[in-house]
N, C-alpha and C. Protein backbone atom coordinates (compact mmCIF):
# COMPACT_ATOMS: atom_id res chain seq x y z
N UNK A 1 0.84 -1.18 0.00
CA UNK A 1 0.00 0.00 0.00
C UNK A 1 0.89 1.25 0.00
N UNK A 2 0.55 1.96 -1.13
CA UNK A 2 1.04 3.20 -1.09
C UNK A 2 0.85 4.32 0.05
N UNK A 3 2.04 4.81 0.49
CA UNK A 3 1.74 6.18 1.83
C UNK A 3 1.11 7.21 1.31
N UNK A 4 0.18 7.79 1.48
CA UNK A 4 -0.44 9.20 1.22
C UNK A 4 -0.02 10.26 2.31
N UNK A 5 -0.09 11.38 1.95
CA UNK A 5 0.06 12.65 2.45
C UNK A 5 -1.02 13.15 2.96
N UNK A 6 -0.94 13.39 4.18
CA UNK A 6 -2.57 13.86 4.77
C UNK A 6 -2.22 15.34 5.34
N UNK A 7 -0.53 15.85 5.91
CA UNK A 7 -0.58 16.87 6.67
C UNK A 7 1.40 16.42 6.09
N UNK A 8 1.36 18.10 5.81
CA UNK A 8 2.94 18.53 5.84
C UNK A 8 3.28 18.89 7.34
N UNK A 9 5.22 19.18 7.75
CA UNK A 9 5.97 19.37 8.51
C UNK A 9 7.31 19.92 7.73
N UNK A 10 7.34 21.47 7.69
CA UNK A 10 8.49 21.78 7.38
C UNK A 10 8.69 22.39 8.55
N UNK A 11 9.84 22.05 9.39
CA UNK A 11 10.04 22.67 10.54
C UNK A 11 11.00 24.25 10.00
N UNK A 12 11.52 24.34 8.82
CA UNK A 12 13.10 25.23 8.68
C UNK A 12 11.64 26.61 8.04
N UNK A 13 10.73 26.22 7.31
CA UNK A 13 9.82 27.28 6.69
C UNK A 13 8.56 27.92 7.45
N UNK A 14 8.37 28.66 7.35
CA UNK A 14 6.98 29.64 8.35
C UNK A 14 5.77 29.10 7.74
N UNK A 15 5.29 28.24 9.15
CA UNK A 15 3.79 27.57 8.31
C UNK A 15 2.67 28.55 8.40
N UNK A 16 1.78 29.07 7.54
CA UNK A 16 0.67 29.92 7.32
C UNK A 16 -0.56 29.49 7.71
N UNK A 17 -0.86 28.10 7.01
CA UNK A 17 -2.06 27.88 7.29
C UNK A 17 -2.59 26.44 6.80
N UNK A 18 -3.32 25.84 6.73
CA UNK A 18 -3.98 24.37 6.93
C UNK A 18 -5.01 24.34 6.14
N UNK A 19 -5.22 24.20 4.20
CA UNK A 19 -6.76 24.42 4.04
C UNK A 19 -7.26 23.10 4.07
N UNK A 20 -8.41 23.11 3.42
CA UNK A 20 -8.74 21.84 3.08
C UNK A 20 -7.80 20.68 2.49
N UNK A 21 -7.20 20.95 1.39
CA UNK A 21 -6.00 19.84 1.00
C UNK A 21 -4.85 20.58 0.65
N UNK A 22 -4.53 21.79 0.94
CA UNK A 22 -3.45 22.36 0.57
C UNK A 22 -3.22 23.11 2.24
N UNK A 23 -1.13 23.04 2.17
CA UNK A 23 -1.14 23.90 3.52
C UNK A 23 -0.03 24.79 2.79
N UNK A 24 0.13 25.64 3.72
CA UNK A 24 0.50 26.93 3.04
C UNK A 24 1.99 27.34 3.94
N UNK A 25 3.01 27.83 2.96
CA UNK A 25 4.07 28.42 3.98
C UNK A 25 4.74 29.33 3.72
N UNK A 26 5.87 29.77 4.12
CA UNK A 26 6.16 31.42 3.72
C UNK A 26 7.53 31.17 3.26
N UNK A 27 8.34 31.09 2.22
CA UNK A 27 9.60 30.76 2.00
C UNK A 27 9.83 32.13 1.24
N UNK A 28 11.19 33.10 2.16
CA UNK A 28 11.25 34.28 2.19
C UNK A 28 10.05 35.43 1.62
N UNK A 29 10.30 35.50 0.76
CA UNK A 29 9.18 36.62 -0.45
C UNK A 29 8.18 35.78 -1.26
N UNK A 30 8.02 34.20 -0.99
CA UNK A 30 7.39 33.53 -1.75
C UNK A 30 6.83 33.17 -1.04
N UNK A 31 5.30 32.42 -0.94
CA UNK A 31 4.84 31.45 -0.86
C UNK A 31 4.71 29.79 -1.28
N UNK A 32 4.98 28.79 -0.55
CA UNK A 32 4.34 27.75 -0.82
C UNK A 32 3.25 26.92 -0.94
N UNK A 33 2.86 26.17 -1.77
CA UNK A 33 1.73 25.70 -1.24
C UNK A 33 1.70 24.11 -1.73
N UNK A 34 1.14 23.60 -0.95
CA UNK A 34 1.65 21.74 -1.31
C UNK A 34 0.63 21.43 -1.54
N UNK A 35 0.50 20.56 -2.41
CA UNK A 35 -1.46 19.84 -2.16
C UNK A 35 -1.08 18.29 -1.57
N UNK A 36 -1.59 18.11 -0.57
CA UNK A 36 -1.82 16.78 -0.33
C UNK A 36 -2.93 16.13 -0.55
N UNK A 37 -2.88 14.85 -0.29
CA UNK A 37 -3.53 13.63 -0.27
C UNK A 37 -4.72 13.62 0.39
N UNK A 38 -5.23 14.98 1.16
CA UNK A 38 -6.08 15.00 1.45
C UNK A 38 -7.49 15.31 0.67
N UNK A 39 -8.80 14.73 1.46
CA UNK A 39 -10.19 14.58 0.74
C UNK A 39 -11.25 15.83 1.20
N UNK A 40 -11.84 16.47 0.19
CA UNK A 40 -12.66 17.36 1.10
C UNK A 40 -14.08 17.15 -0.20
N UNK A 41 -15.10 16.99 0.96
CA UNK A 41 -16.57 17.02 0.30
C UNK A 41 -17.36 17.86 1.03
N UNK A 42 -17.91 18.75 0.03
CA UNK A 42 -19.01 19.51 0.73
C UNK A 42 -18.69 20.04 1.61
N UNK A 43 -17.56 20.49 2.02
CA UNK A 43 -16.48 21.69 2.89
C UNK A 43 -16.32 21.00 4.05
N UNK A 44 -16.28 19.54 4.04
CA UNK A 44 -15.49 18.22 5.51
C UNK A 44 -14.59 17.75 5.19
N UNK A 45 -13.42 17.93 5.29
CA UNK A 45 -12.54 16.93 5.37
C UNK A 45 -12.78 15.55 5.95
N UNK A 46 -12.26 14.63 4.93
CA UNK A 46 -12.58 13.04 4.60
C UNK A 46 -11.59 12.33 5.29
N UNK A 47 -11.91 11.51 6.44
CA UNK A 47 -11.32 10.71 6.90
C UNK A 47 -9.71 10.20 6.67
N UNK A 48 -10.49 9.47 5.09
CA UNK A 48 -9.05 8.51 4.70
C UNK A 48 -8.44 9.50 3.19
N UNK A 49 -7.11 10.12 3.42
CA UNK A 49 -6.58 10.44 2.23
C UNK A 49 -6.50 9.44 1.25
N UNK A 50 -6.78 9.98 -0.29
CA UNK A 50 -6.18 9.06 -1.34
C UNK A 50 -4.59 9.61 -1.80
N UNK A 51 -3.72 8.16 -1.71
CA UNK A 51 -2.52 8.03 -1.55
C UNK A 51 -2.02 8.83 -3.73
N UNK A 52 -1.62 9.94 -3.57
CA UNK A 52 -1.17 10.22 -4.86
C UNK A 52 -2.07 11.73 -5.46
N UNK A 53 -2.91 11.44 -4.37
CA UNK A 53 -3.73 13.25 -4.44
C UNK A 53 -3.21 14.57 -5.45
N UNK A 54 -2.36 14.59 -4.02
CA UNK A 54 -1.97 15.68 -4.45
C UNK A 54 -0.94 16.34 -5.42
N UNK A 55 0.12 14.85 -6.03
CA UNK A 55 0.89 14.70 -6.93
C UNK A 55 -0.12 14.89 -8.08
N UNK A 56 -1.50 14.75 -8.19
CA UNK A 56 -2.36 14.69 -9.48
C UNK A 56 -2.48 15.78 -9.49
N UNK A 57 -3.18 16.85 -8.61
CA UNK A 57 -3.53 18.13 -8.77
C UNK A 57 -2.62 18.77 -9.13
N UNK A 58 -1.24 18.68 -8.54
CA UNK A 58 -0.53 19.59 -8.60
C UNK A 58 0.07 19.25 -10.42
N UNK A 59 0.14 18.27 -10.93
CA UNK A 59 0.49 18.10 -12.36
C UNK A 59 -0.69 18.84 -13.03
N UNK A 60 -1.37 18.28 -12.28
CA UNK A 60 -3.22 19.11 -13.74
C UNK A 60 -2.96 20.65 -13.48
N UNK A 61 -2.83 21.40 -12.20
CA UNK A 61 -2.46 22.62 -11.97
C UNK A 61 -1.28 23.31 -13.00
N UNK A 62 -0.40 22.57 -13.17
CA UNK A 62 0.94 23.00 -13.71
C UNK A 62 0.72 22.75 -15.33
N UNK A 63 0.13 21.74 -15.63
CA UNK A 63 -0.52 21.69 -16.79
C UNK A 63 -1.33 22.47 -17.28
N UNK A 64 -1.96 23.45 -16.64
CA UNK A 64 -2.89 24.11 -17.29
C UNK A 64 -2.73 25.80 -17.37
N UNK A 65 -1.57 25.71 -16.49
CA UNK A 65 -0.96 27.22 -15.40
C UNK A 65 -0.17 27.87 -17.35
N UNK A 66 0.61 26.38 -17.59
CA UNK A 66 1.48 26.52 -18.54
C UNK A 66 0.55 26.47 -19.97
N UNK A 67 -0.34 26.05 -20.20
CA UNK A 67 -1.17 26.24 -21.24
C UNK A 67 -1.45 27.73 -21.27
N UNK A 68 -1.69 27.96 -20.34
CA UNK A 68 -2.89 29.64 -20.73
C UNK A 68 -1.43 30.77 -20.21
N UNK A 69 -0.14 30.31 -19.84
CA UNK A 69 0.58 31.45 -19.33
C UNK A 69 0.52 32.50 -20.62
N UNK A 70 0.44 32.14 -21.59
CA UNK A 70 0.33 33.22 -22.95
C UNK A 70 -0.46 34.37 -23.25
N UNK A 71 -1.58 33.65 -22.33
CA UNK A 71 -2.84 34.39 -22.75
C UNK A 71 -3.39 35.04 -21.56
N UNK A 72 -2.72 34.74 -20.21
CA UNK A 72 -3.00 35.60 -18.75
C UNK A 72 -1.61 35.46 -17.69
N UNK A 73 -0.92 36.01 -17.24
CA UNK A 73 -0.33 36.01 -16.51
C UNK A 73 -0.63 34.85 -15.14
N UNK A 74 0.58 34.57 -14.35
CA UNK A 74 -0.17 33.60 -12.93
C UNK A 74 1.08 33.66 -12.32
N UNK A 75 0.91 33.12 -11.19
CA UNK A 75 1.49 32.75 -10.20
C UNK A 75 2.58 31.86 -10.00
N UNK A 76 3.14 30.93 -10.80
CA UNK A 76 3.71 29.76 -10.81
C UNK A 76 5.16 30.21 -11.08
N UNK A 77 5.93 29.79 -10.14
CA UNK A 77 7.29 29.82 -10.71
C UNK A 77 8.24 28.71 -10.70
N UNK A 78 7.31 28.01 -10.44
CA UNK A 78 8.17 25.97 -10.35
C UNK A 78 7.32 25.41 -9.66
N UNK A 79 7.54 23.61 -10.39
CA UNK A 79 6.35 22.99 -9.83
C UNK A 79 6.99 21.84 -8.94
């Protein structure tokens, strides 16, 4: 069985905040933001993470960030 990601720990970076499947941190002038493995329905967080979550979002995110960068500016500066 694959490990899923339910909750980050960067002890060296300034943690911000906890959303639903993304947590947030402050790396100097930048922000981070991780997506984990976590599940949210109907604004509850779901028990059991699915193991590979947030590796999906974050590819479909980066996939699509880089499609339209032509046509609108964003946020992304590495994935």
């Amino acid at each position: 069985m694959t490990k899923s990601i339910s909750q980050t720990n960067f002890p060296k970076l300034k943690f911000l905040n906890r959303g639903k499947v993304r947590d947030l941190y402050a790396v100097k002038d930048h922000l981070l933001l991780v997506a984990t493995d976590r599940i949210s329905a109907f604004d509850v967080i779901m028990p059991n993470p699915i193991p590979g979550k947030g590796l999906i979002l974050n590819k479909m995110s980066a996939f699509w960030f880089k499609q339209m960068e032509d046509i609108i500016g964003n946020h992304i500066l590495s994935t």
